[in-house]
PDB file of N, CA and C in Angstrom:
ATOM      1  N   UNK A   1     149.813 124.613  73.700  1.00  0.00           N
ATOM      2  CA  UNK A   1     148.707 123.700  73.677  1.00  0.00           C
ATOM      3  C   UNK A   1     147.471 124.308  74.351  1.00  0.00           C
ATOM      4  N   UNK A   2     147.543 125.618  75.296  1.00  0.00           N
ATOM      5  CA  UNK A   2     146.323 126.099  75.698  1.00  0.00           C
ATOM      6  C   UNK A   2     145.717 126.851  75.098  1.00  0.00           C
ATOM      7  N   UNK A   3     146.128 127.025  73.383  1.00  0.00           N
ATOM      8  CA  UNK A   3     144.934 127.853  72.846  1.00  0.00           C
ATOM      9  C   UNK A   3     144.212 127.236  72.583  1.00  0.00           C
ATOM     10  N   UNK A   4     143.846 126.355  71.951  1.00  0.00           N
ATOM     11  CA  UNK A   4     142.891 125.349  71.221  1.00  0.00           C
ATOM     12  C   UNK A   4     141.984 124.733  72.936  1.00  0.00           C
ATOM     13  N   UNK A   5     142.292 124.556  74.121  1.00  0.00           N
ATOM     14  CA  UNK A   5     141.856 124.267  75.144  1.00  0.00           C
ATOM     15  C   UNK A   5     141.760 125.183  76.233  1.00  0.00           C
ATOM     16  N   UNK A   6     141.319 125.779  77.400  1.00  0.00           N
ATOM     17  CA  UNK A   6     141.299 126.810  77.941  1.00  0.00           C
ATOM     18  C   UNK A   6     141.038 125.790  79.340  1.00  0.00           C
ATOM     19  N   UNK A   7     141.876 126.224  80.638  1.00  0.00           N
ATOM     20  CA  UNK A   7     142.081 125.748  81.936  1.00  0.00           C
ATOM     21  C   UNK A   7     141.709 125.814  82.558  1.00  0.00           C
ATOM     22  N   UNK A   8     141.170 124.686  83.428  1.00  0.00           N
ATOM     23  CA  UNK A   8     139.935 124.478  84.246  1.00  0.00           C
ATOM     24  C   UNK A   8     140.314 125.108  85.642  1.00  0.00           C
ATOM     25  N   UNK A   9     139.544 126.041  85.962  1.00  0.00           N
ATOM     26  CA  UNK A   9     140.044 126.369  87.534  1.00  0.00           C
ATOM     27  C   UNK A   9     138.871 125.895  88.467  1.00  0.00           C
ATOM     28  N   UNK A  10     139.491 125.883  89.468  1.00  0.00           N
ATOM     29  CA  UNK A  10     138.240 125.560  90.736  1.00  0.00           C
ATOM     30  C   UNK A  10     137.432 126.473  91.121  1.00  0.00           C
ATOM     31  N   UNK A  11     136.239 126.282  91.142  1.00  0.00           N
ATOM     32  CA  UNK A  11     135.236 127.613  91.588  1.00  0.00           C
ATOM     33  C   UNK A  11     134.743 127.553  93.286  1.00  0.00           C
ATOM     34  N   UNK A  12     134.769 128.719  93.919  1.00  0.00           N
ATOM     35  CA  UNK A  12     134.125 128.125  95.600  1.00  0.00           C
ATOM     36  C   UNK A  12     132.925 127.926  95.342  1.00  0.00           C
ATOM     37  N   UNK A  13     132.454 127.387  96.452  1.00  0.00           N
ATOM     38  CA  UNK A  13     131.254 126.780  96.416  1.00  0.00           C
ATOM     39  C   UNK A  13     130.092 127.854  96.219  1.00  0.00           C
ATOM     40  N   UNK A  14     128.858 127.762  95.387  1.00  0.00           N
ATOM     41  CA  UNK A  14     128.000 128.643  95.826  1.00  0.00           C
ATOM     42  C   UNK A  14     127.275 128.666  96.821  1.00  0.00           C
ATOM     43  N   UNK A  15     126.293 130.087  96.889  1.00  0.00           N
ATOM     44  CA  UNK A  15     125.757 129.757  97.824  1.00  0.00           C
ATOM     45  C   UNK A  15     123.849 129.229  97.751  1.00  0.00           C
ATOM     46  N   UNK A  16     123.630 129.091  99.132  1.00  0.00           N
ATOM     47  CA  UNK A  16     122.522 127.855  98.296  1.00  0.00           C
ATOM     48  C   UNK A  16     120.937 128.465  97.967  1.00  0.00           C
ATOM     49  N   UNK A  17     121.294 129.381  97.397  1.00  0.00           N
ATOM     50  CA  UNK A  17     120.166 130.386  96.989  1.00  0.00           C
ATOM     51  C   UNK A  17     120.193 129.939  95.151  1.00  0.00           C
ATOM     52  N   UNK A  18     121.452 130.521  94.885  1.00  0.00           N
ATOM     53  CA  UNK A  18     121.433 130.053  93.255  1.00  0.00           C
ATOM     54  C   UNK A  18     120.919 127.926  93.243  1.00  0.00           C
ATOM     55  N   UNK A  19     121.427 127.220  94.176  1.00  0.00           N
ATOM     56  CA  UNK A  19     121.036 126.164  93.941  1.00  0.00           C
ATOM     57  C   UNK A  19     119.352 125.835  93.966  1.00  0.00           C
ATOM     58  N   UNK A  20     118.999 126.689  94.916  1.00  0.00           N
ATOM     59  CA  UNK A  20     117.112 126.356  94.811  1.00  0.00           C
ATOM     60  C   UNK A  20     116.127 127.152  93.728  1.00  0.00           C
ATOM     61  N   UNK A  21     117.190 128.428  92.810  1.00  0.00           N
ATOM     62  CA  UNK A  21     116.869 128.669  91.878  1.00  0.00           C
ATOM     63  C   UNK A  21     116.646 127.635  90.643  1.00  0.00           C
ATOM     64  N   UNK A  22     117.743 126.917  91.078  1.00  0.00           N
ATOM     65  CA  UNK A  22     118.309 125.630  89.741  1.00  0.00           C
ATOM     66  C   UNK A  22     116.944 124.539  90.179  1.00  0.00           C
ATOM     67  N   UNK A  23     116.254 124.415  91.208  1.00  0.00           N
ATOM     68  CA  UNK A  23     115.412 122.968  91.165  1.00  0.00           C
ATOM     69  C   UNK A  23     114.242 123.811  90.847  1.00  0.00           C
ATOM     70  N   UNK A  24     113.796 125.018  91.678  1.00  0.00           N
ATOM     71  CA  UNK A  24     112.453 126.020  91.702  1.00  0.00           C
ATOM     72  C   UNK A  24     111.635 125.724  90.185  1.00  0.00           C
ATOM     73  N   UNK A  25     112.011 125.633  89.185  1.00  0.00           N
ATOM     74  CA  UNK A  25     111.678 125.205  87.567  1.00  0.00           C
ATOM     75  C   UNK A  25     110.604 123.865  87.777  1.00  0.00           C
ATOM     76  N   UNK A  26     111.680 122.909  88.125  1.00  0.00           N
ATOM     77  CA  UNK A  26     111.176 121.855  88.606  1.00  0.00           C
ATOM     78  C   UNK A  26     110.077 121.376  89.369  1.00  0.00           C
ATOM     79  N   UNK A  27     110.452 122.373  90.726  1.00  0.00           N
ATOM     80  CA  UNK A  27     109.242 121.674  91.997  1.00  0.00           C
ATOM     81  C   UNK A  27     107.689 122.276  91.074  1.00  0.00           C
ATOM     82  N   UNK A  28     107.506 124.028  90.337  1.00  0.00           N
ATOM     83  CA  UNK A  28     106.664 124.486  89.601  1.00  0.00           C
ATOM     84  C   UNK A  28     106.279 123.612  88.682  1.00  0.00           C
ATOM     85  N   UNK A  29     107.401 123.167  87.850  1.00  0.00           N
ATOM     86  CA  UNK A  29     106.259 121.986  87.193  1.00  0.00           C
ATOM     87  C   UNK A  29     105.261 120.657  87.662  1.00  0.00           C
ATOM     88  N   UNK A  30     106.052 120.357  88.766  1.00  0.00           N
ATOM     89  CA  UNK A  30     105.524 119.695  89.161  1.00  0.00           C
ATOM     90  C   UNK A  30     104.316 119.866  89.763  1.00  0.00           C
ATOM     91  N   UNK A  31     104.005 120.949  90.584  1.00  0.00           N
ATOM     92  CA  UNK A  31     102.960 121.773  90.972  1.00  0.00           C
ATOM     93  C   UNK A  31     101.528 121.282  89.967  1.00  0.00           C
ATOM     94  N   UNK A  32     102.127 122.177  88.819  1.00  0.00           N
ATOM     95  CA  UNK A  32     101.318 122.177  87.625  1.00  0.00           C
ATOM     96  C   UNK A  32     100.888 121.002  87.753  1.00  0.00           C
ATOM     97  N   UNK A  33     101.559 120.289  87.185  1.00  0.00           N
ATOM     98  CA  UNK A  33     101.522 118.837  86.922  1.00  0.00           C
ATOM     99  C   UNK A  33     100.374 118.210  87.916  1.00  0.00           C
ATOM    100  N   UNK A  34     100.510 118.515  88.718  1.00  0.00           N
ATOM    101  CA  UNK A  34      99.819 117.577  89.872  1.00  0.00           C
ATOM    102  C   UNK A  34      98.439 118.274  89.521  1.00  0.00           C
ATOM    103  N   UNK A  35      98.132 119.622  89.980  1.00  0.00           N
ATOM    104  CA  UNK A  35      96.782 120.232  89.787  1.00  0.00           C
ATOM    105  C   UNK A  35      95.831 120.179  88.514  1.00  0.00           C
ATOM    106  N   UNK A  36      96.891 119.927  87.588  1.00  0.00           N
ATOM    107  CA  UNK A  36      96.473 119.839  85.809  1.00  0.00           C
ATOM    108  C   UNK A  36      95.400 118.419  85.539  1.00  0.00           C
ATOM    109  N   UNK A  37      96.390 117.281  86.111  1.00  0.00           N
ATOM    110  CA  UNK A  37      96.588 116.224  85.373  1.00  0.00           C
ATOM    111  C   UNK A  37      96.155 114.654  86.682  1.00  0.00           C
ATOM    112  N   UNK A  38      96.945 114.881  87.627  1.00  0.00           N
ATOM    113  CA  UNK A  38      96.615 114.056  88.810  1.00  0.00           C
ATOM    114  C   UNK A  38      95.498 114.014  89.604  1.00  0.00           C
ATOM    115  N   UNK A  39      95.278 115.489  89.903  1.00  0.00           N
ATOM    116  CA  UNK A  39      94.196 115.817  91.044  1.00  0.00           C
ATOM    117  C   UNK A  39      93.163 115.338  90.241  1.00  0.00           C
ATOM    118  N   UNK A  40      92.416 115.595  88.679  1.00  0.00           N
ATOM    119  CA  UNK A  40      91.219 115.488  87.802  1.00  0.00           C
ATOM    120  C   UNK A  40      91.180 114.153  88.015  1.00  0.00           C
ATOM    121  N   UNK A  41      92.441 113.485  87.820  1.00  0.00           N
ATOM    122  CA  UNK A  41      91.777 111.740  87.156  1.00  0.00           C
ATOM    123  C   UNK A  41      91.672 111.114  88.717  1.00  0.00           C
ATOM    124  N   UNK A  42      92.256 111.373  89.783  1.00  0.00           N
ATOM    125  CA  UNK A  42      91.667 110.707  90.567  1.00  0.00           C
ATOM    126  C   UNK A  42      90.651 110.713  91.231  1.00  0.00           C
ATOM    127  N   UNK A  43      89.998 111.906  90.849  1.00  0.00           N
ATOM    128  CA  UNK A  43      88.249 113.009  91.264  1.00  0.00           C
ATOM    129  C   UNK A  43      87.776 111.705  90.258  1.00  0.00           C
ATOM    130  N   UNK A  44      88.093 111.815  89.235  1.00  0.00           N
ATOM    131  CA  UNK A  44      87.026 110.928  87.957  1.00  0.00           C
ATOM    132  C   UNK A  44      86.946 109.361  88.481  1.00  0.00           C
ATOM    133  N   UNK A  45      88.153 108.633  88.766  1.00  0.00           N
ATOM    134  CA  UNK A  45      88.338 107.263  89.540  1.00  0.00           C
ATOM    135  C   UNK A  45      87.358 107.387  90.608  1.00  0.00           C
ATOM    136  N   UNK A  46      87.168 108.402  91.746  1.00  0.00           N
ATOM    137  CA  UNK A  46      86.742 108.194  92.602  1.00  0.00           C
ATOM    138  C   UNK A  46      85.001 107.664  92.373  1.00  0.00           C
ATOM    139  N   UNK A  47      84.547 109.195  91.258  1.00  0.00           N
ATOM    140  CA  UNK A  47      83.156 109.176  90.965  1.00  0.00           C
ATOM    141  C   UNK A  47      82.854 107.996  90.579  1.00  0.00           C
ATOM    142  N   UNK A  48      83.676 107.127  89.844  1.00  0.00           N
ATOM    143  CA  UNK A  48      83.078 106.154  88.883  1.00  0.00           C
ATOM    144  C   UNK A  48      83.390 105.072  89.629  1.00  0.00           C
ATOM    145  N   UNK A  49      84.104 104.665  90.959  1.00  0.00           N
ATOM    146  CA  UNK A  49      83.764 103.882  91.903  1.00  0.00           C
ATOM    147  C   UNK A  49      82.542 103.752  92.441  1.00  0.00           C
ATOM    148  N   UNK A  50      82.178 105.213  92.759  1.00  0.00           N
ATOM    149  CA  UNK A  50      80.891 105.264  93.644  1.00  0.00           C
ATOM    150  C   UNK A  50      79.771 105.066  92.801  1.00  0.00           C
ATOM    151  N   UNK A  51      79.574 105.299  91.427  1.00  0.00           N
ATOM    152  CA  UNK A  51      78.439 104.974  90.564  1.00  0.00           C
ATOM    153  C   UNK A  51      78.107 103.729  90.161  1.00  0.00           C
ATOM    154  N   UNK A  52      79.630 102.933  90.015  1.00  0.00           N
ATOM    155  CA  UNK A  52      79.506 101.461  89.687  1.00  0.00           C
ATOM    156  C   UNK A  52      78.957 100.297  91.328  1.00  0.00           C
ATOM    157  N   UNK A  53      79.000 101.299  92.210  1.00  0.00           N
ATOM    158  CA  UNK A  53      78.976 100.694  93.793  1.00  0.00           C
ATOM    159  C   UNK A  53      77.576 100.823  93.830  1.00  0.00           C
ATOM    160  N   UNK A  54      77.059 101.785  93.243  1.00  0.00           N
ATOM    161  CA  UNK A  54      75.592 102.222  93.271  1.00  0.00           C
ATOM    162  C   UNK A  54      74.314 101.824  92.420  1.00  0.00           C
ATOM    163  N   UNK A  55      74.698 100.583  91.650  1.00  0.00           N
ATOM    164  CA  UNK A  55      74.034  99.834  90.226  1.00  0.00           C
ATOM    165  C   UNK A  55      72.910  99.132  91.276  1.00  0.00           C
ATOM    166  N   UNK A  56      71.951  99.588  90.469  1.00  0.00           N
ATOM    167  CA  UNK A  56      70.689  98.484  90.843  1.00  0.00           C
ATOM    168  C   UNK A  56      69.640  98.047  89.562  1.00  0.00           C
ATOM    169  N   UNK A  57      68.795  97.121  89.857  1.00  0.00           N
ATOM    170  CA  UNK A  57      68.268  96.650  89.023  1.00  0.00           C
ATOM    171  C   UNK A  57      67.053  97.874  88.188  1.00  0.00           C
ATOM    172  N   UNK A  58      67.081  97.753  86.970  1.00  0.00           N
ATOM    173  CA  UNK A  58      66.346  99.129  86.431  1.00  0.00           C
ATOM    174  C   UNK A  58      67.102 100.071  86.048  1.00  0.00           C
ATOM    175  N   UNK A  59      68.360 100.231  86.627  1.00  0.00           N
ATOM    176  CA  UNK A  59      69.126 101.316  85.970  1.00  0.00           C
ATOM    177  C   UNK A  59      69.531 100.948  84.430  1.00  0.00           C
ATOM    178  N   UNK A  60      69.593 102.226  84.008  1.00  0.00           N
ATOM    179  CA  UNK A  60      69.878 102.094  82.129  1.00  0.00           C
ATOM    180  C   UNK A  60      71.099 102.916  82.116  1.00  0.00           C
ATOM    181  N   UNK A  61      71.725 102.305  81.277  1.00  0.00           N
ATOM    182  CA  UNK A  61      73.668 102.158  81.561  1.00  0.00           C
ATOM    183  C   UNK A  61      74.034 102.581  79.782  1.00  0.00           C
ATOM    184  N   UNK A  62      74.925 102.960  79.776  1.00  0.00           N
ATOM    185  CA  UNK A  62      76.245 102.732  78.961  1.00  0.00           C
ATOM    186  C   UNK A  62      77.567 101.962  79.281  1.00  0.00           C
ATOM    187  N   UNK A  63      77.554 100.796  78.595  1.00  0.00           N
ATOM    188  CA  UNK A  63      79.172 100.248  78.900  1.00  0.00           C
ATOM    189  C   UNK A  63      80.367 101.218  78.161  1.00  0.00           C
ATOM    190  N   UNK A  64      81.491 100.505  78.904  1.00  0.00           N
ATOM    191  CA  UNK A  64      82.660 100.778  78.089  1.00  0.00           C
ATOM    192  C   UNK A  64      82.248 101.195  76.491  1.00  0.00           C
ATOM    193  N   UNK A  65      81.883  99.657  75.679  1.00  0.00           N
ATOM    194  CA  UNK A  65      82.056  99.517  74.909  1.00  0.00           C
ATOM    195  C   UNK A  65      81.212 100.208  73.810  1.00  0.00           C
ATOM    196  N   UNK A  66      79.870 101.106  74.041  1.00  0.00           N
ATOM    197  CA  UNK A  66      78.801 101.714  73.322  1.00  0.00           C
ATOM    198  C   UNK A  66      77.864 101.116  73.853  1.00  0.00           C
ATOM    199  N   UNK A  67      77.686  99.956  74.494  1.00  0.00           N
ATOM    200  CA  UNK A  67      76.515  98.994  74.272  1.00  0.00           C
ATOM    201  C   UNK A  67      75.400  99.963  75.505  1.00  0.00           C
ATOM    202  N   UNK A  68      74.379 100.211  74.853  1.00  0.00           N
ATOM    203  CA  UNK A  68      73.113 101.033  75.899  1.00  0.00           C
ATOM    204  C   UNK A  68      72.388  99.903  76.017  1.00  0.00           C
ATOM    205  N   UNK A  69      71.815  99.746  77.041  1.00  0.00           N
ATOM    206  CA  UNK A  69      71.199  98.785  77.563  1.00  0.00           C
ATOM    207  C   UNK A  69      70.293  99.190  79.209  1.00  0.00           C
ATOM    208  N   UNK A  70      69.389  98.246  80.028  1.00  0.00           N
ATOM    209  CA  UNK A  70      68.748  98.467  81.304  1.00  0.00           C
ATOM    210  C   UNK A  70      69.119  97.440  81.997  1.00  0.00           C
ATOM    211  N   UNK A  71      69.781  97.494  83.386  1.00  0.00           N
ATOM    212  CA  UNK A  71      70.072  96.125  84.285  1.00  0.00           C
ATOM    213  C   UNK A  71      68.987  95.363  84.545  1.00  0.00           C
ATOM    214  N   UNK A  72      69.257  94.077  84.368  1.00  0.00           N
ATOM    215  CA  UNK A  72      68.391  93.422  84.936  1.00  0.00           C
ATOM    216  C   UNK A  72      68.587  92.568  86.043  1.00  0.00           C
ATOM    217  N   UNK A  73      69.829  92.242  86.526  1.00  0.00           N
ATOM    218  CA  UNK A  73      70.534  91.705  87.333  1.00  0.00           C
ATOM    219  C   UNK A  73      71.882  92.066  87.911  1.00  0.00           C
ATOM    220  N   UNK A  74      72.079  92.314  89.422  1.00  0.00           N
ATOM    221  CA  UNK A  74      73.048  92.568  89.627  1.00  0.00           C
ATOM    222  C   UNK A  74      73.699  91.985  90.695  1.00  0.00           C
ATOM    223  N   UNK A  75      75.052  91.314  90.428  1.00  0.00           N
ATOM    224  CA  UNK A  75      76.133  90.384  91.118  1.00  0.00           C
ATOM    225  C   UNK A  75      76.797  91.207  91.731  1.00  0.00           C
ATOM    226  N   UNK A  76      77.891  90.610  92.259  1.00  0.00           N
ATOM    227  CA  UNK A  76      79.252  91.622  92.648  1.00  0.00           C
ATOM    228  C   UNK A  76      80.322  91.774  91.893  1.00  0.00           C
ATOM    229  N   UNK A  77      80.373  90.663  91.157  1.00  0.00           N
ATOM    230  CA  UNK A  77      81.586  91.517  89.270  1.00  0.00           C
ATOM    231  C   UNK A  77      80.903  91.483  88.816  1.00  0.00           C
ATOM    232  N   UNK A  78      79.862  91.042  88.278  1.00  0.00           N
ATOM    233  CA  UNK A  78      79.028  91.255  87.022  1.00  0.00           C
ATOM    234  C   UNK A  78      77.533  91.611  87.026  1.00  0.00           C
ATOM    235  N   UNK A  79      77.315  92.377  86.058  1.00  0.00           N
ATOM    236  CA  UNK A  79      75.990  92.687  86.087  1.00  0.00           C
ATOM    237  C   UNK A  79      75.082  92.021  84.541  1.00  0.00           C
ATOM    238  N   UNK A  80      74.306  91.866  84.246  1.00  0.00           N
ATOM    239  CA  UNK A  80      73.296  91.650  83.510  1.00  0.00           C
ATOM    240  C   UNK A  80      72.180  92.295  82.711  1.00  0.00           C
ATOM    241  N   UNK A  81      72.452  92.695  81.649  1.00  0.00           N
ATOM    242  CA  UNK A  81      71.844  94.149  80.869  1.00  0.00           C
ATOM    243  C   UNK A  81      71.459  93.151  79.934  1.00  0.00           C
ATOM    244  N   UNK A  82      69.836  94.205  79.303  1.00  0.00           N
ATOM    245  CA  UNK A  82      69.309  93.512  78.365  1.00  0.00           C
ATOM    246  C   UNK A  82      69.152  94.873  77.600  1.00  0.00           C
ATOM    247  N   UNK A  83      69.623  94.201  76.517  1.00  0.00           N
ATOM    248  CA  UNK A  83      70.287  95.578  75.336  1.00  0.00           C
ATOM    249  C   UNK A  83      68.802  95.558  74.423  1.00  0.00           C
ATOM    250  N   UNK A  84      68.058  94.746  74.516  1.00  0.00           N
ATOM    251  CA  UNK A  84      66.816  94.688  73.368  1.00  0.00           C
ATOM    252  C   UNK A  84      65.972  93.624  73.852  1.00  0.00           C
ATOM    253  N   UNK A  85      64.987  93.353  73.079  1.00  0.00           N
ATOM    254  CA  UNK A  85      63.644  92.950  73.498  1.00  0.00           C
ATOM    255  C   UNK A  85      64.429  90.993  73.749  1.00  0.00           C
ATOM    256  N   UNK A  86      64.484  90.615  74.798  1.00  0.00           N
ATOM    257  CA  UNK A  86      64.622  89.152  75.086  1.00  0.00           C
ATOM    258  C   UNK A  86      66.088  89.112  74.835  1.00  0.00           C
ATOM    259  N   UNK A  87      67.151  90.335  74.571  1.00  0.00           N
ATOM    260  CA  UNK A  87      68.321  89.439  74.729  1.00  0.00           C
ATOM    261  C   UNK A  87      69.559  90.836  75.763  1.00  0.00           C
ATOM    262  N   UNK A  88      69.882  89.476  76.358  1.00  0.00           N
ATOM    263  CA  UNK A  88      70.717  90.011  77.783  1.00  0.00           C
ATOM    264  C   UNK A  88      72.235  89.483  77.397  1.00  0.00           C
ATOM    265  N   UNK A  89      72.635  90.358  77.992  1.00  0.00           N
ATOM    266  CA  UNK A  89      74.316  89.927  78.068  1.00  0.00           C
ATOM    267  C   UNK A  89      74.788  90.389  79.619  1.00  0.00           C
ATOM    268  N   UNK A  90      76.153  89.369  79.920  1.00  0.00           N
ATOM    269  CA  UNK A  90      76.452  89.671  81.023  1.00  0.00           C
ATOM    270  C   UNK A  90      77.798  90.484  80.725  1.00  0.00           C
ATOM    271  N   UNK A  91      77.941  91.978  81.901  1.00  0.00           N
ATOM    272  CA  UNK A  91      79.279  92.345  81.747  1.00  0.00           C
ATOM    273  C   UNK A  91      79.508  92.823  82.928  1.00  0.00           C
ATOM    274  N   UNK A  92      81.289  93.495  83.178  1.00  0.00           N
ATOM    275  CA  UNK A  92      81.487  93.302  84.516  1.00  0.00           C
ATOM    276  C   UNK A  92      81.065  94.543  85.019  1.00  0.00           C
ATOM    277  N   UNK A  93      81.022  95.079  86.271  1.00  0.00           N
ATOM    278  CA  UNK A  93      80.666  96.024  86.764  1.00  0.00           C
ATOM    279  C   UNK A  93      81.485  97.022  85.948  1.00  0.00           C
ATOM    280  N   UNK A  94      82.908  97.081  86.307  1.00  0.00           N
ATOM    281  CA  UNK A  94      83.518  98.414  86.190  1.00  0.00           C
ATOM    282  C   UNK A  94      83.666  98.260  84.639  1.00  0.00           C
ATOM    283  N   UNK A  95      82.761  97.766  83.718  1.00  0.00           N
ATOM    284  CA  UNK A  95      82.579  98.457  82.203  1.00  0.00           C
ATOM    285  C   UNK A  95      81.846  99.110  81.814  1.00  0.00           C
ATOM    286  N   UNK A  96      80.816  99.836  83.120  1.00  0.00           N
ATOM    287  CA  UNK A  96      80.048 100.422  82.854  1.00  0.00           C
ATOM    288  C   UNK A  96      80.696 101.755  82.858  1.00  0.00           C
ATOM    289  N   UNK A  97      80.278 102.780  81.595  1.00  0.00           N
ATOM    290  CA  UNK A  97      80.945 103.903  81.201  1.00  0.00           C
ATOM    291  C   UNK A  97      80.057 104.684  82.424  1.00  0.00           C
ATOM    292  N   UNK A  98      78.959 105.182  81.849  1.00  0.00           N
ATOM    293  CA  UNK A  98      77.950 105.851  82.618  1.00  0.00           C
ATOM    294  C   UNK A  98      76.459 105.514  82.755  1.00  0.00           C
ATOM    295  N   UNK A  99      75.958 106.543  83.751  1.00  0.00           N
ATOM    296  CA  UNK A  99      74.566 105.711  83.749  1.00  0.00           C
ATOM    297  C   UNK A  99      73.432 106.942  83.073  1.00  0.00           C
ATOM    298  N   UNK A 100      73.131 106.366  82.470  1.00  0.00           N
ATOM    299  CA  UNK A 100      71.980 107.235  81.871  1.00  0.00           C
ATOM    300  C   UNK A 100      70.158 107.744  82.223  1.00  0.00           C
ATOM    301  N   UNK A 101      69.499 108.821  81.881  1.00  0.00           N
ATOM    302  CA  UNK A 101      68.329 109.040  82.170  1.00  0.00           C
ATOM    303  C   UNK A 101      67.562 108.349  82.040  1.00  0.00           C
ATOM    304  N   UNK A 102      66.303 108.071  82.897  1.00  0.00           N
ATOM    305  CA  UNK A 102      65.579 107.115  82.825  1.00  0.00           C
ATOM    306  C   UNK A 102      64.401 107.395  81.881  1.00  0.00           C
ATOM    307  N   UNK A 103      64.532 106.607  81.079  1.00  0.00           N
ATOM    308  CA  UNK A 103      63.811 106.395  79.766  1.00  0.00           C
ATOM    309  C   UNK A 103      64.655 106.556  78.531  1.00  0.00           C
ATOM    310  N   UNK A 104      65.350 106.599  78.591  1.00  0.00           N
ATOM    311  CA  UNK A 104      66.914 106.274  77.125  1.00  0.00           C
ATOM    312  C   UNK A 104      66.401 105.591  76.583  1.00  0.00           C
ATOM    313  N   UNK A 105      66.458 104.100  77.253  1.00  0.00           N
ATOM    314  CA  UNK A 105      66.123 103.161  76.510  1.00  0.00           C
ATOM    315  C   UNK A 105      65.115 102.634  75.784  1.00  0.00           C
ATOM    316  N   UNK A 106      64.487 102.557  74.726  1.00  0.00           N
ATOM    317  CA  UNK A 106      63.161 102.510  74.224  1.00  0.00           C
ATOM    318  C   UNK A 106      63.385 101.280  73.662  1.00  0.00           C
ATOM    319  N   UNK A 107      62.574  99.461  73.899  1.00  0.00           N
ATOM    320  CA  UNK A 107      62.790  98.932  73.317  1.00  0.00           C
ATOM    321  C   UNK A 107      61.466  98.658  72.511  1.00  0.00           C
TER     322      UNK A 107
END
């Protein structure tokens, strides 16, 4: 019956050099991982805290959504952009994508 199956013997233990070879793959990706992918987006979170903290009236914006527009009012969630001649909409602070050069807006 042991040709078709071959017998398990006990191996001693290694030693723990081959074992930190076996994770070393790992901790490197992770490395990567972090410098690639983590470190960027929380640099980008940070900036776009401090820009949305920094809104005042007159600034000319991009929302989230495309909408270009100039503040005309500003709350503490929401701000107040007037996208064209007499018409304003309200949106919240953190939908503002970015803020743009002054004079973008031409109405």
């Amino acid at each position: 019956m042991n040709l078709l199956i071959s017998d398990a013997w006990a191996q001693s233990g290694g030693d723990a050099g081959s074992s930190l070879i076996g994770i070393l793959p790992m901790i490197l990706i992770f490395v990567v991982f972090y410098f690639l992918l983590i470190r960027p987006q929380q640099k980008r979170t940070k900036e776009h805290k401090s820009m949305v903290a920094g809104l005042e009236k007159g600034d000319e914006i991009v929302t989230s959504g495309g909408t270009l527009g100039k503040i005309l009012k500003v709350d503490d969630s929401f701000i107040t952009v007037e996208v064209s001649q007499g018409v304003e909409i309200q949106v919240q602070r953190m939908a503002v994508a970015q803020m743009m050069p002054k004079g973008t807006v031409k109405f």
